[in-house]
PDB file of N, CA and C in Angstrom:
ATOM      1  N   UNK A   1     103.156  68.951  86.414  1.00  0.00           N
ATOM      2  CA  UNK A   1     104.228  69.487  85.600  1.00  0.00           C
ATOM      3  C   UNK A   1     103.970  69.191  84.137  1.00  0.00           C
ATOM      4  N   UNK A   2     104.118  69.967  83.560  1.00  0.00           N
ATOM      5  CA  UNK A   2     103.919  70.068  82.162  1.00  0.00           C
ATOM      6  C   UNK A   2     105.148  70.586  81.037  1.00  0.00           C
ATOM      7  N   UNK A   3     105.816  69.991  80.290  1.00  0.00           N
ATOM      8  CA  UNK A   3     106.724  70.452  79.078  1.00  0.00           C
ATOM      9  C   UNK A   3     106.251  71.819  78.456  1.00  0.00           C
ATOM     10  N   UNK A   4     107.113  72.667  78.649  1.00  0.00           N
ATOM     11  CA  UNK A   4     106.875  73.996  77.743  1.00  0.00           C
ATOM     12  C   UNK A   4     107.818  74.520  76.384  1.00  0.00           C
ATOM     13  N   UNK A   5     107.569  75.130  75.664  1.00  0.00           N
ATOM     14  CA  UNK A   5     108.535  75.770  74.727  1.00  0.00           C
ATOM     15  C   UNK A   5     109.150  76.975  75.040  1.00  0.00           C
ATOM     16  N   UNK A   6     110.214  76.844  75.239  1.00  0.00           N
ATOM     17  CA  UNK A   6     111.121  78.358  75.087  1.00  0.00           C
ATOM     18  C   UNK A   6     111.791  78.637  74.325  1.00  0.00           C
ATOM     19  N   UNK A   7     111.650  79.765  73.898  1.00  0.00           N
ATOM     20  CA  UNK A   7     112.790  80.161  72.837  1.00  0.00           C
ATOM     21  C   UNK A   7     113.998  81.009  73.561  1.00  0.00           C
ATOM     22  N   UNK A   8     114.999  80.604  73.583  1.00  0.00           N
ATOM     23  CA  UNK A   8     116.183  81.268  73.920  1.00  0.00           C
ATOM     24  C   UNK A   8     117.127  81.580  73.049  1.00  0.00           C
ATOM     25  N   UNK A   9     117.546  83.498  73.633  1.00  0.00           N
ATOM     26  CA  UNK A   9     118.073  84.282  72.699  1.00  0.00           C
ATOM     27  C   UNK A   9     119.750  84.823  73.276  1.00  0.00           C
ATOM     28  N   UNK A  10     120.761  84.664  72.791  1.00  0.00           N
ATOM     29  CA  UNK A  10     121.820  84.903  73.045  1.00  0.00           C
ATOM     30  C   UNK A  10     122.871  84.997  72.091  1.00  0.00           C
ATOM     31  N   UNK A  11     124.042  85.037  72.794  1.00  0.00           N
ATOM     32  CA  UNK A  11     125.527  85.040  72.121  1.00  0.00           C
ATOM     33  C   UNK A  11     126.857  84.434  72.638  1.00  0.00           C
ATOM     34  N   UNK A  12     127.130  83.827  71.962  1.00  0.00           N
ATOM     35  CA  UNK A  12     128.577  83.203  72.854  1.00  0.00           C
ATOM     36  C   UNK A  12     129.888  83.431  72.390  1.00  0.00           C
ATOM     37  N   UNK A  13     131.524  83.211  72.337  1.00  0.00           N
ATOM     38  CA  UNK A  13     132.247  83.843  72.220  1.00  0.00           C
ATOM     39  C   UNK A  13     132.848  83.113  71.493  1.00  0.00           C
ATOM     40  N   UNK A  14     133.289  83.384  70.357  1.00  0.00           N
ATOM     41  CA  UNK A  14     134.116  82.089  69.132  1.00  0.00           C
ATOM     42  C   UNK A  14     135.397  82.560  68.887  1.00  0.00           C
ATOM     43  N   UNK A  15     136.285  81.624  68.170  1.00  0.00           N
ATOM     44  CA  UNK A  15     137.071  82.186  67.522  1.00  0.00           C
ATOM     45  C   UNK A  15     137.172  83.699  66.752  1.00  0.00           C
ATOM     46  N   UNK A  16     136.065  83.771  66.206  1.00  0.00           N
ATOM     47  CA  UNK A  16     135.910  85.058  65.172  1.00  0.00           C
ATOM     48  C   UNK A  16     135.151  85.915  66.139  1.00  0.00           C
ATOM     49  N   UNK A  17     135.264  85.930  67.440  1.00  0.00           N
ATOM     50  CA  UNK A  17     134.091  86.700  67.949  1.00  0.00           C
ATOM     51  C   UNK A  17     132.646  86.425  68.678  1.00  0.00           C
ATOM     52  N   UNK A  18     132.434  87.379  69.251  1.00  0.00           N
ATOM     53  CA  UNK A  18     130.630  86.736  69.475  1.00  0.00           C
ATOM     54  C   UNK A  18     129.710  86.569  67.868  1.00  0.00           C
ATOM     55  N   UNK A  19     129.329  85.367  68.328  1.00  0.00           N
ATOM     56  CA  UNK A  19     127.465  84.801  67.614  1.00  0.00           C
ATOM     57  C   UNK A  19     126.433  85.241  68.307  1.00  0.00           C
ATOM     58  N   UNK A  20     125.607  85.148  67.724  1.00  0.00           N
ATOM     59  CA  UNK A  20     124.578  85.291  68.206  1.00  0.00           C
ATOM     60  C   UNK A  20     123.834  83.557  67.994  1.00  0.00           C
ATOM     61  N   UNK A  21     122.916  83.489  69.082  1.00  0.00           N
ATOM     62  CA  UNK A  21     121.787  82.107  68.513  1.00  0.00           C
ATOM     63  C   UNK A  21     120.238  82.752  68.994  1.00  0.00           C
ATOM     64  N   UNK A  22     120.263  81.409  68.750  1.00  0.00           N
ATOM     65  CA  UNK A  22     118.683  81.863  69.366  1.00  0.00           C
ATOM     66  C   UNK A  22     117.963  79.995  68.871  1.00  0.00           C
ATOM     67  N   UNK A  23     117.712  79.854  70.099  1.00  0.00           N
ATOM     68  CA  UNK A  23     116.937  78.359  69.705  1.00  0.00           C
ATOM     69  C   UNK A  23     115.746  77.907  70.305  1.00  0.00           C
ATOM     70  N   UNK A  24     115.061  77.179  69.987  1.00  0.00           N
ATOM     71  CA  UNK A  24     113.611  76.653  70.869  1.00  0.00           C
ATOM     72  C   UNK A  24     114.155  75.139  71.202  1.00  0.00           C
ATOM     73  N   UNK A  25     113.384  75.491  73.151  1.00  0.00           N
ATOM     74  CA  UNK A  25     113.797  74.154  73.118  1.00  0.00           C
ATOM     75  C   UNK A  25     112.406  73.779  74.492  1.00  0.00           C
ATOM     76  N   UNK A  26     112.915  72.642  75.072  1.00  0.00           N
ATOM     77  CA  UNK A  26     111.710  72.262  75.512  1.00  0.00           C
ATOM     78  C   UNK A  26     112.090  71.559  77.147  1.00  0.00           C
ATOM     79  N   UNK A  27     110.956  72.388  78.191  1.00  0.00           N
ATOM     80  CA  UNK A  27     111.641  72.503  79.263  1.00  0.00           C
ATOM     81  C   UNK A  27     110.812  72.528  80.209  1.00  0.00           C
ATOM     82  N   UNK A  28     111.149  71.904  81.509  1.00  0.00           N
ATOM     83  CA  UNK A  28     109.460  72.324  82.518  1.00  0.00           C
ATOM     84  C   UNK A  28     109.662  73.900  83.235  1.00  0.00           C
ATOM     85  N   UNK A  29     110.849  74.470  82.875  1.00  0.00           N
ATOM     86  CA  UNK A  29     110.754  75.721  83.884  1.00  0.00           C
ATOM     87  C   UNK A  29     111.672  76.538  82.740  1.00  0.00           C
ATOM     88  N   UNK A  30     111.841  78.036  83.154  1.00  0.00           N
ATOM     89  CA  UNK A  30     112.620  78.886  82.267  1.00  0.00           C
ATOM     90  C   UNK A  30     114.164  78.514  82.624  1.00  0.00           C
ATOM     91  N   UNK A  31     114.408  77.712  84.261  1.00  0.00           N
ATOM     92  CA  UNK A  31     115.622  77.631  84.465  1.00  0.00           C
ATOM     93  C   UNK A  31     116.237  76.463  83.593  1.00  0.00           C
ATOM     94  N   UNK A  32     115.603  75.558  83.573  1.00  0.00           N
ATOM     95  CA  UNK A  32     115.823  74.226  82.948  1.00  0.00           C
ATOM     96  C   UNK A  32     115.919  74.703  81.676  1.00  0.00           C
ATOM     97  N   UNK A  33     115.712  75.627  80.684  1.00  0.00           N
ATOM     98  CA  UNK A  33     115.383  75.837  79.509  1.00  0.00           C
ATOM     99  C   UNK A  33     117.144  76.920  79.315  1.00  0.00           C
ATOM    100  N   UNK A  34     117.168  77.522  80.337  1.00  0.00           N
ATOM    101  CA  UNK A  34     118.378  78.258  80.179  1.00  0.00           C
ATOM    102  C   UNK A  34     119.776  76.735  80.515  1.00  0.00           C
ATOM    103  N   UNK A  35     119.715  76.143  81.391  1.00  0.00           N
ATOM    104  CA  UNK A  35     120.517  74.891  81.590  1.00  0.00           C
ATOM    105  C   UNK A  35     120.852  74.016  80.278  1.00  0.00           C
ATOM    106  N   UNK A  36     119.509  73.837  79.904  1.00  0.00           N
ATOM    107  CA  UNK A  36     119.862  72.910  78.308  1.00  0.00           C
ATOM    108  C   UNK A  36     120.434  73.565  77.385  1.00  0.00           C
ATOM    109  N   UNK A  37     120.463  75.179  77.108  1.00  0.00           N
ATOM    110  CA  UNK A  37     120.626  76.134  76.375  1.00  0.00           C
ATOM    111  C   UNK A  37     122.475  75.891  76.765  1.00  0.00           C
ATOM    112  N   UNK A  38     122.771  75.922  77.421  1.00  0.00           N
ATOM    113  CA  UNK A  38     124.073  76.148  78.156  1.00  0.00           C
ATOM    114  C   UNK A  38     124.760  74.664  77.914  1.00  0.00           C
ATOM    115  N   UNK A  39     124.241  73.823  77.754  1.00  0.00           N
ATOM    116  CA  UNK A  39     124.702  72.049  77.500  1.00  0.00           C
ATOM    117  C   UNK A  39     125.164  72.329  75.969  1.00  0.00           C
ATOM    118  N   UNK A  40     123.948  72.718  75.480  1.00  0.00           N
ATOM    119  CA  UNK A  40     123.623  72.259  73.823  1.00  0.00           C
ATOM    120  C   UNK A  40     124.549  73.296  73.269  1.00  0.00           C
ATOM    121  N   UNK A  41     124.716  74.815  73.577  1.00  0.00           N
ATOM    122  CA  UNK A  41     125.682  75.256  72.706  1.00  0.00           C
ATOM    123  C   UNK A  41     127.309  74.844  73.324  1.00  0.00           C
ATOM    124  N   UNK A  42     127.124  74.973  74.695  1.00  0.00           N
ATOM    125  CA  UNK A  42     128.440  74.521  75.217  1.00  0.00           C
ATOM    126  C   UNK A  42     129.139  72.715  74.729  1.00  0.00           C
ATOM    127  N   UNK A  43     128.838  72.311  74.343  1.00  0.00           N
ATOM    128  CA  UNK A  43     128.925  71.111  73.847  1.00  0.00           C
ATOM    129  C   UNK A  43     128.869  70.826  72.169  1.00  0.00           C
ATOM    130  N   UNK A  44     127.993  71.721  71.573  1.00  0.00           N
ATOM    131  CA  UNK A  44     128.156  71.492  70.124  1.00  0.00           C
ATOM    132  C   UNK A  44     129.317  72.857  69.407  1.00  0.00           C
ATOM    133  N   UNK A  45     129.779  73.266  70.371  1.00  0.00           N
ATOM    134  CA  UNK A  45     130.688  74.366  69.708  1.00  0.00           C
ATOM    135  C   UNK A  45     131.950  74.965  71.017  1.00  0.00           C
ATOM    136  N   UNK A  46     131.868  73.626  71.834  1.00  0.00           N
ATOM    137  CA  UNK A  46     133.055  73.537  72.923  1.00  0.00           C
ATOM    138  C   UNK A  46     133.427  75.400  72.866  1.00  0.00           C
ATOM    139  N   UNK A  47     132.524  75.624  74.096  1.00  0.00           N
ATOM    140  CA  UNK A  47     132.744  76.522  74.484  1.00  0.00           C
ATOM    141  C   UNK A  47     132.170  76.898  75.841  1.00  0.00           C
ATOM    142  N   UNK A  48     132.863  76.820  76.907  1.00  0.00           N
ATOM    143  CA  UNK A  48     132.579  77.428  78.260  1.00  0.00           C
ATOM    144  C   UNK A  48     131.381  78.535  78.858  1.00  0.00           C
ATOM    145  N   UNK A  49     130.639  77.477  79.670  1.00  0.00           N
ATOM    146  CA  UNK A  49     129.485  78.788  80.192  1.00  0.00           C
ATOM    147  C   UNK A  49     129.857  80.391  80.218  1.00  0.00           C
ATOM    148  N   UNK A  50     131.346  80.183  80.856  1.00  0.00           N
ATOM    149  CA  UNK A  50     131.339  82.193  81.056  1.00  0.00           C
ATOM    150  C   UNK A  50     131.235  82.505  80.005  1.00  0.00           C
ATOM    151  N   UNK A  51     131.373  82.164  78.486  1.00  0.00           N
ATOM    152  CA  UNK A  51     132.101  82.492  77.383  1.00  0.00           C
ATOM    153  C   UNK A  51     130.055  82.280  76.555  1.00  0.00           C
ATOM    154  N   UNK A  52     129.074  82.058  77.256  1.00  0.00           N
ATOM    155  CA  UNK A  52     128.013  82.460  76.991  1.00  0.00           C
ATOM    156  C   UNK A  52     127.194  83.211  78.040  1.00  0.00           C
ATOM    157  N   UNK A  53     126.445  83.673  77.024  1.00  0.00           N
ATOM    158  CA  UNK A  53     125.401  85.244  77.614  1.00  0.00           C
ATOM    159  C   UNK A  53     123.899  85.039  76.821  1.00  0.00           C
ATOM    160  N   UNK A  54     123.300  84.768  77.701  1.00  0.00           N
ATOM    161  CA  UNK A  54     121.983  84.557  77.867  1.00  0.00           C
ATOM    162  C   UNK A  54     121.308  85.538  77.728  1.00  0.00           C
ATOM    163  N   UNK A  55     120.299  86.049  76.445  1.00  0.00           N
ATOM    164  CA  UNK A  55     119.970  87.610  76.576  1.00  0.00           C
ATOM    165  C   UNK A  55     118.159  87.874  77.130  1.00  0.00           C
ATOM    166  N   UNK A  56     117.520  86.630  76.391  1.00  0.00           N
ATOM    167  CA  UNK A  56     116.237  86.427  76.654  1.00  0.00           C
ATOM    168  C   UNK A  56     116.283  85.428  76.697  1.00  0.00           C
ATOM    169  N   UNK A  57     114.705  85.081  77.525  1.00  0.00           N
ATOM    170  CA  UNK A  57     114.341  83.244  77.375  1.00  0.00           C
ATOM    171  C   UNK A  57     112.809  84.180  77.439  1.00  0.00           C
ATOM    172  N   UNK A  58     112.033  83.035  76.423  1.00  0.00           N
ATOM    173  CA  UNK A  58     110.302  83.530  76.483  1.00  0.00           C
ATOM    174  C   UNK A  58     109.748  82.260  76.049  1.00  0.00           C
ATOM    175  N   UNK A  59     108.657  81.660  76.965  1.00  0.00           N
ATOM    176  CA  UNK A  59     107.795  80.560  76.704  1.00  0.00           C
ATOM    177  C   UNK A  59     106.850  81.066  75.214  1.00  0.00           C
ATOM    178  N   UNK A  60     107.123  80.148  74.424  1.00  0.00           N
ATOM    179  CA  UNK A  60     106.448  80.311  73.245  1.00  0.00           C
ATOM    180  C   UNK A  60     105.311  80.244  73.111  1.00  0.00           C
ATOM    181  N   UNK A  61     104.396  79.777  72.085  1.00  0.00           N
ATOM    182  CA  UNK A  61     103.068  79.165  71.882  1.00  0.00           C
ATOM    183  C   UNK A  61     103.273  78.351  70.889  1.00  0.00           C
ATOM    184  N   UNK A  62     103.594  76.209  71.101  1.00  0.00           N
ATOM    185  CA  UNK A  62     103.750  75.572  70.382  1.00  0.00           C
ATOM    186  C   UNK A  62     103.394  75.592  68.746  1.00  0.00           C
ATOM    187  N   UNK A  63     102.035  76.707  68.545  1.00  0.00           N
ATOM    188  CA  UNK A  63     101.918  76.721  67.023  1.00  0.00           C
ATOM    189  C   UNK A  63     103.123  77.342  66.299  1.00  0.00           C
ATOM    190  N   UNK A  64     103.289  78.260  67.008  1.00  0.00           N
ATOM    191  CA  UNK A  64     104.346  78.922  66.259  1.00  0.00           C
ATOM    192  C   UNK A  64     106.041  78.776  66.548  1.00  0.00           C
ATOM    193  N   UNK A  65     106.219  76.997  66.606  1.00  0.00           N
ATOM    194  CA  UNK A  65     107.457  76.573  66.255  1.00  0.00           C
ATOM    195  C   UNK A  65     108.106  76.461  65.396  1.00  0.00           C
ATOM    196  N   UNK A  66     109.510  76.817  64.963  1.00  0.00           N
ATOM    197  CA  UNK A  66     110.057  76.713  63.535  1.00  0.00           C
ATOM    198  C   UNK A  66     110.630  75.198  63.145  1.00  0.00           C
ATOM    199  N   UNK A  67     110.766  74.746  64.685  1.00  0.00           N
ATOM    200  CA  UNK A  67     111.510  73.410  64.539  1.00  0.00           C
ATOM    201  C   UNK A  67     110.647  71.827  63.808  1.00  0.00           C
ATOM    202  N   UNK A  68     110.802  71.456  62.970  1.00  0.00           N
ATOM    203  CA  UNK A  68     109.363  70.193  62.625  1.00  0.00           C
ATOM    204  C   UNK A  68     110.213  69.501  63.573  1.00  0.00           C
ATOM    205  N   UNK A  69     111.149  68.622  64.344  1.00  0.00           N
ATOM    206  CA  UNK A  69     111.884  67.797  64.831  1.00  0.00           C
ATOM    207  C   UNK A  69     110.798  68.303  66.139  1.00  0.00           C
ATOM    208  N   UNK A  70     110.852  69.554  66.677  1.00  0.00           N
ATOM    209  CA  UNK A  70     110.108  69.368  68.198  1.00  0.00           C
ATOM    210  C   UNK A  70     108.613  69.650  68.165  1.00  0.00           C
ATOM    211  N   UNK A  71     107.968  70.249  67.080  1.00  0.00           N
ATOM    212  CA  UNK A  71     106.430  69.810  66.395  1.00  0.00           C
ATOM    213  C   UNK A  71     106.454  68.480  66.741  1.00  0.00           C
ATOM    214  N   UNK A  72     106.579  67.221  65.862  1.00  0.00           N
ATOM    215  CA  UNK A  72     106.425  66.354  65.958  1.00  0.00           C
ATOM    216  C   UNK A  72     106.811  65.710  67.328  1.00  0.00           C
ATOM    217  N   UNK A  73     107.347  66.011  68.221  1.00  0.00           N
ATOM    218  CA  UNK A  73     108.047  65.427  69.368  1.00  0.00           C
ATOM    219  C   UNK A  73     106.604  65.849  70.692  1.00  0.00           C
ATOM    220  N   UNK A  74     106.273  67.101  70.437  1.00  0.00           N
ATOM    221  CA  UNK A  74     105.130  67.369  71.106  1.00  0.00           C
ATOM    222  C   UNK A  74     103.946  66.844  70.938  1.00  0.00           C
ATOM    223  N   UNK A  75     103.703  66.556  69.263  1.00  0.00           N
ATOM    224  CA  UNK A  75     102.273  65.934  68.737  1.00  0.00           C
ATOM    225  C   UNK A  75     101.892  64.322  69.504  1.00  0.00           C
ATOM    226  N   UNK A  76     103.103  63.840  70.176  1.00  0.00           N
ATOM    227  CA  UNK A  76     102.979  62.511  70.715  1.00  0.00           C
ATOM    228  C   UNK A  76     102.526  62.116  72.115  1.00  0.00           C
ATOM    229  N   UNK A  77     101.287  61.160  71.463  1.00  0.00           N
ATOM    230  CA  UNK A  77     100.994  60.774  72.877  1.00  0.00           C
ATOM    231  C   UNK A  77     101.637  60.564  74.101  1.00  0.00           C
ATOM    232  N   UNK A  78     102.591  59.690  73.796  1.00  0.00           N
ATOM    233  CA  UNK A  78     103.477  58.981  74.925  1.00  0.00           C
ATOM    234  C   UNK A  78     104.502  58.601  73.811  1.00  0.00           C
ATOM    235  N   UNK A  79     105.858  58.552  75.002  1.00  0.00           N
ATOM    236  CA  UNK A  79     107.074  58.543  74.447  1.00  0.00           C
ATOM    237  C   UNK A  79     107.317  56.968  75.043  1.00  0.00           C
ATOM    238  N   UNK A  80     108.054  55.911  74.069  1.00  0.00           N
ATOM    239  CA  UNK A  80     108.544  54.543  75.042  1.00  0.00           C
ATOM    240  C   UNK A  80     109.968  54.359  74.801  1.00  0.00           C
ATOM    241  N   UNK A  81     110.738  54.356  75.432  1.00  0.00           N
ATOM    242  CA  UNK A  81     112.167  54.552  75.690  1.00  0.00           C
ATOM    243  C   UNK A  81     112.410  52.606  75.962  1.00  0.00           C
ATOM    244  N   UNK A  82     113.149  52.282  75.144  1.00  0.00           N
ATOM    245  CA  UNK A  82     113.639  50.943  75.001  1.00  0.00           C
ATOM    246  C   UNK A  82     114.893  51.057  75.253  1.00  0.00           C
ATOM    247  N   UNK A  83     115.592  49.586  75.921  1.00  0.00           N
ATOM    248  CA  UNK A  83     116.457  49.108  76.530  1.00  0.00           C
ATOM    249  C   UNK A  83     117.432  49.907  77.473  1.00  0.00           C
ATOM    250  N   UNK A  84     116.977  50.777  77.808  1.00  0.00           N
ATOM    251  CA  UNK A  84     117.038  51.490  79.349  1.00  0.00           C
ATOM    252  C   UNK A  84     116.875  51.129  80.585  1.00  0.00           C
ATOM    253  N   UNK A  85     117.902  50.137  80.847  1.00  0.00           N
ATOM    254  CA  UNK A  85     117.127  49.430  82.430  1.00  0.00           C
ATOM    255  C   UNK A  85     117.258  50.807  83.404  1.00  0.00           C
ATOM    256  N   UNK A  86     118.296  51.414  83.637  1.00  0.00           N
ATOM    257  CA  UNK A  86     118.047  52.512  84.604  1.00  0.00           C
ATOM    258  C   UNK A  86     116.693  53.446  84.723  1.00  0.00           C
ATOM    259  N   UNK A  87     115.717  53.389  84.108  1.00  0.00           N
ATOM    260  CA  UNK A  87     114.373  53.904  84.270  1.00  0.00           C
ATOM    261  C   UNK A  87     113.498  53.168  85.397  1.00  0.00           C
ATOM    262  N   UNK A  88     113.704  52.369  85.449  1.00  0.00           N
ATOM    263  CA  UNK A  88     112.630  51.543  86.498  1.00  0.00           C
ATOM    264  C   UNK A  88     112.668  52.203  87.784  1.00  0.00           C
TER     265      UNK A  88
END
């Protein structure tokens, strides 16, 4: 299993109407990539799955990320997660 980039393209339902987004994010499958998509806007703009619509999802090609936050997150060897006993 390997981490991929997807960019996912949609709209969800606001006060003023539908938005549109569209974000890259990072995922081992297209389902997992639509799931986080569904956390991250549903949670940063409290708004209910039905009330988003998923229009595309497409595995990227890491060069051509806009994000430097997940550039750099990919460029890394290994990740070490401190004071997490639930990992063991």
């Amino acid at each position: 299993m390997s981490v991929k980039v997807y960019k996912v393209k949609g709209k969800f339902r606001d006060t003023d109407g539908w938005k549109k987004f569209e974000k890259e994010v990072t995922a081992i499958s297209e389902k997992d990539a639509v799931e986080k998509t569904y956390t991250q806007i549903g949670g940063l703009h409290r708004v209910k799955r039905r009330l988003i619509r998923i229009e595309d999802v497409r595995e990227e090609d890491p060069a051509s990320l806009s994000s430097k936050e997940l550039i750099q997150l990919l460029s890394l060897d290994k990740l070490v997660v401190l004071g997490n006993e639930e990992l063991r």
